[in-house]
Protein backbone atom coordinates (compact mmCIF):
# COMPACT_ATOMS: atom_id res chain seq x y z
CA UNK A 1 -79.87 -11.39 -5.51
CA UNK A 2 -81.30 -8.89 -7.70
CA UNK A 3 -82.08 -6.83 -5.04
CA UNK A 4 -78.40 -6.34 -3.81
CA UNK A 5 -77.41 -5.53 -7.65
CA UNK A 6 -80.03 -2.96 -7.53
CA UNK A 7 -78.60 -1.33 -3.91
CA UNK A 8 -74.70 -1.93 -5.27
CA UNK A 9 -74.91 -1.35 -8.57
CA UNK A 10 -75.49 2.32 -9.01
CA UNK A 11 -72.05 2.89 -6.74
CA UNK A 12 -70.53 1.32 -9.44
CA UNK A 13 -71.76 4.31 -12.17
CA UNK A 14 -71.21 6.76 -9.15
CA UNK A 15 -67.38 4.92 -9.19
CA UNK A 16 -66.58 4.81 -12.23
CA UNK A 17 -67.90 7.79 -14.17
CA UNK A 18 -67.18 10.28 -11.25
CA UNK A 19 -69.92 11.58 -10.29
CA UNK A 20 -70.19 14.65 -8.39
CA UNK A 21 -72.62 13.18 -6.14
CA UNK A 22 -72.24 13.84 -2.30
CA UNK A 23 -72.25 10.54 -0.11
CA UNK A 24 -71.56 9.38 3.13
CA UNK A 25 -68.24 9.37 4.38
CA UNK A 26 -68.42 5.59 5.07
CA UNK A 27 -69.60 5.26 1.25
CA UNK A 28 -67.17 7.02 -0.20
CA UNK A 29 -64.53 5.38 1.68
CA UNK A 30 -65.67 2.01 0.77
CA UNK A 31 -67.43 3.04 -2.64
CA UNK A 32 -64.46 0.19 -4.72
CA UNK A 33 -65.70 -2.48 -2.89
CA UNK A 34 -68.99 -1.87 -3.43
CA UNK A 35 -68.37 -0.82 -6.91
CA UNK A 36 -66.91 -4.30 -7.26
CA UNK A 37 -69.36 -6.05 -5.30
CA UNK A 38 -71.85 -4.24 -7.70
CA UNK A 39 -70.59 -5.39 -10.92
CA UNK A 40 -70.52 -9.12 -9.54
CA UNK A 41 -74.17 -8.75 -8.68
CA UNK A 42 -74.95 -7.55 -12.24
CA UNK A 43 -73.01 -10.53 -13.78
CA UNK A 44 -74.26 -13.30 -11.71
CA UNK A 45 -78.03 -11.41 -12.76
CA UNK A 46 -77.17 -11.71 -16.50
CA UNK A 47 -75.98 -14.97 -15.92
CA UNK A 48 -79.52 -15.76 -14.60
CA UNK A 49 -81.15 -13.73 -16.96
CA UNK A 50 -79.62 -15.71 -19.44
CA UNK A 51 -80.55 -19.21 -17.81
CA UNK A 52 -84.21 -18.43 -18.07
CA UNK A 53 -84.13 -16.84 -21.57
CA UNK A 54 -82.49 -20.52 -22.83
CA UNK A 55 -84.62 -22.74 -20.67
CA UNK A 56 -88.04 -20.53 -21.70
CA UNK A 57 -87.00 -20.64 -25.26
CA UNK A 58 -85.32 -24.40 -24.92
CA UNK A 59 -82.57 -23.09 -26.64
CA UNK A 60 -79.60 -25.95 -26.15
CA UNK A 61 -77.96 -26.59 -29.78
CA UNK A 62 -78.02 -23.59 -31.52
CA UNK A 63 -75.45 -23.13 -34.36
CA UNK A 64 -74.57 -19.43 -33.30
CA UNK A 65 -74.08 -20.84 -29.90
CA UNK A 66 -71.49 -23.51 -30.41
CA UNK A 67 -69.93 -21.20 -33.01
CA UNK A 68 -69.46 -18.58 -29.77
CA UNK A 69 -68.48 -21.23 -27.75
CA UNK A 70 -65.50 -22.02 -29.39
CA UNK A 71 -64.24 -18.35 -29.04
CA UNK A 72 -65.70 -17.19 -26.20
CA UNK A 73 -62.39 -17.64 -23.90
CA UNK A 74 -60.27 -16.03 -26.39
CA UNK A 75 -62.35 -13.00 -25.91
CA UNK A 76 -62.74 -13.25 -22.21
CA UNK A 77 -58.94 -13.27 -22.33
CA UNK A 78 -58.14 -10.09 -24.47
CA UNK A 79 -61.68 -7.86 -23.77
CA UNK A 80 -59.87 -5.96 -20.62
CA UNK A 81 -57.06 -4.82 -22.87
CA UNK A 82 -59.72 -2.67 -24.36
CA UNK A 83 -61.51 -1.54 -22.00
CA UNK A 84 -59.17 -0.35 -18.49
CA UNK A 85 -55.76 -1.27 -19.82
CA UNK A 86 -53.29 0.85 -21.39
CA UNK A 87 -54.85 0.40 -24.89
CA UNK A 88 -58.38 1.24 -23.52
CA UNK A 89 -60.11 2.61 -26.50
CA UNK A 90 -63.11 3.86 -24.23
CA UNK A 91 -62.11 7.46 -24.81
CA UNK A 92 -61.40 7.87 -27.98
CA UNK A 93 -64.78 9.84 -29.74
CA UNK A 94 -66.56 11.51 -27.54
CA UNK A 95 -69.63 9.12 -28.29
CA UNK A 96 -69.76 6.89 -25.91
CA UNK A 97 -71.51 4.27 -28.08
CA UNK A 98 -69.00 4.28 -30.63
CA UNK A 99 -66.47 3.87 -28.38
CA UNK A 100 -68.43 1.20 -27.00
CA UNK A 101 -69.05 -0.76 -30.88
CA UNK A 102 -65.27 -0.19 -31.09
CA UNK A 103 -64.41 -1.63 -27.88
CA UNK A 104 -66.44 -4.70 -28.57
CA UNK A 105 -65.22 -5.28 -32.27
CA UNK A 106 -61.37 -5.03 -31.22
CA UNK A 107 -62.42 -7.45 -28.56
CA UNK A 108 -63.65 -9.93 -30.59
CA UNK A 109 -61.41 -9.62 -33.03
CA UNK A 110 -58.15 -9.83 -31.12
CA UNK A 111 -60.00 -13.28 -29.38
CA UNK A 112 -60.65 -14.69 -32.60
CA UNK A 113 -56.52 -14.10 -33.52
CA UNK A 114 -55.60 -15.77 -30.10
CA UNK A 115 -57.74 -18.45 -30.93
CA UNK A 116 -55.55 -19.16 -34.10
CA UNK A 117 -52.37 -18.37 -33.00
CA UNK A 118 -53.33 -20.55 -29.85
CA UNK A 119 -54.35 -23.59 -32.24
CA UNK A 120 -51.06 -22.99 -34.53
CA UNK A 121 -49.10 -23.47 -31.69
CA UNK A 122 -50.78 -26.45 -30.28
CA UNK A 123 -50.15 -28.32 -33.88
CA UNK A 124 -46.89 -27.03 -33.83
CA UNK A 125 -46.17 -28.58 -30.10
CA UNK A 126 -47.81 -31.98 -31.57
CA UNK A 127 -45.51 -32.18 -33.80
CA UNK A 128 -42.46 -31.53 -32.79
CA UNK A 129 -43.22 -33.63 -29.84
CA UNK A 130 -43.99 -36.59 -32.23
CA UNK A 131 -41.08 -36.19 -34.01
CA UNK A 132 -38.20 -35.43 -31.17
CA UNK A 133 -36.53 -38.98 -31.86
CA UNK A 134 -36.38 -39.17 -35.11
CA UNK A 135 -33.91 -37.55 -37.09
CA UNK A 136 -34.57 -35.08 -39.57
């Protein structure tokens, strides 16, 4: 496994930061897919990576962890927006580490606001589906 995200993975920062790098023609006419197949590889490591950092350190009830649990969907959910979509926010400084920071703050923050307006919704279904019969 790591192996193949070490062979894809650089087509991926050839991909996606344009490179002017010269490559075979079969590359460069397959050089999405194995830009995507690249950054699959380097999730599934960090997944890994992750797995063996917990188990070493036996790291199962953490506080910070359940905390991020709760939000961690949210964020899934709304970190694209930031980063390819129209309100990508990569490009905005010409550091790319700030753009970066501010990518990953927006990201969290906009998750943690779906979260709530998720959960105000949910009590507000509750209810109103408790109450449907009666008359108000």
């Amino acid at each position: 496994m790591f192996i193949l995200f070490l062979c894809l993975f650089p087509f991926s920062i050839i991909y996606w930061h344009h490179l002017p790098i010269n490559l075979p023609s079969f590359v460069t006419s397959h050089i999405s897919i194995l830009s995507d197949f690249g950054r699959v590889f380097l999730e599934i490591m960090l997944y890994f990576v992750l797995y063996i950092i917990f188990d070493k350190f036996q790291i199962k009830y953490n506080l910070l962890l359940k905390r991020n649990n709760k939000y961690s969907y949210f964020i899934y959910l709304t970190h694209y927006l930031f980063i390819m979509q129209h309100m990508s926010i990569l490009n905005i400084t010409n550091s790319l580490m700030v753009n970066i920071i501010l990518a990953f703050s927006c990201s969290i923050l906009s998750g943690i606001i779906l979260l709530y307006i998720y959960e105000y919704t949910k009590t507000l279904f509750i209810f109103f589906s408790k109450h449907k019969n009666s008359r108000i």
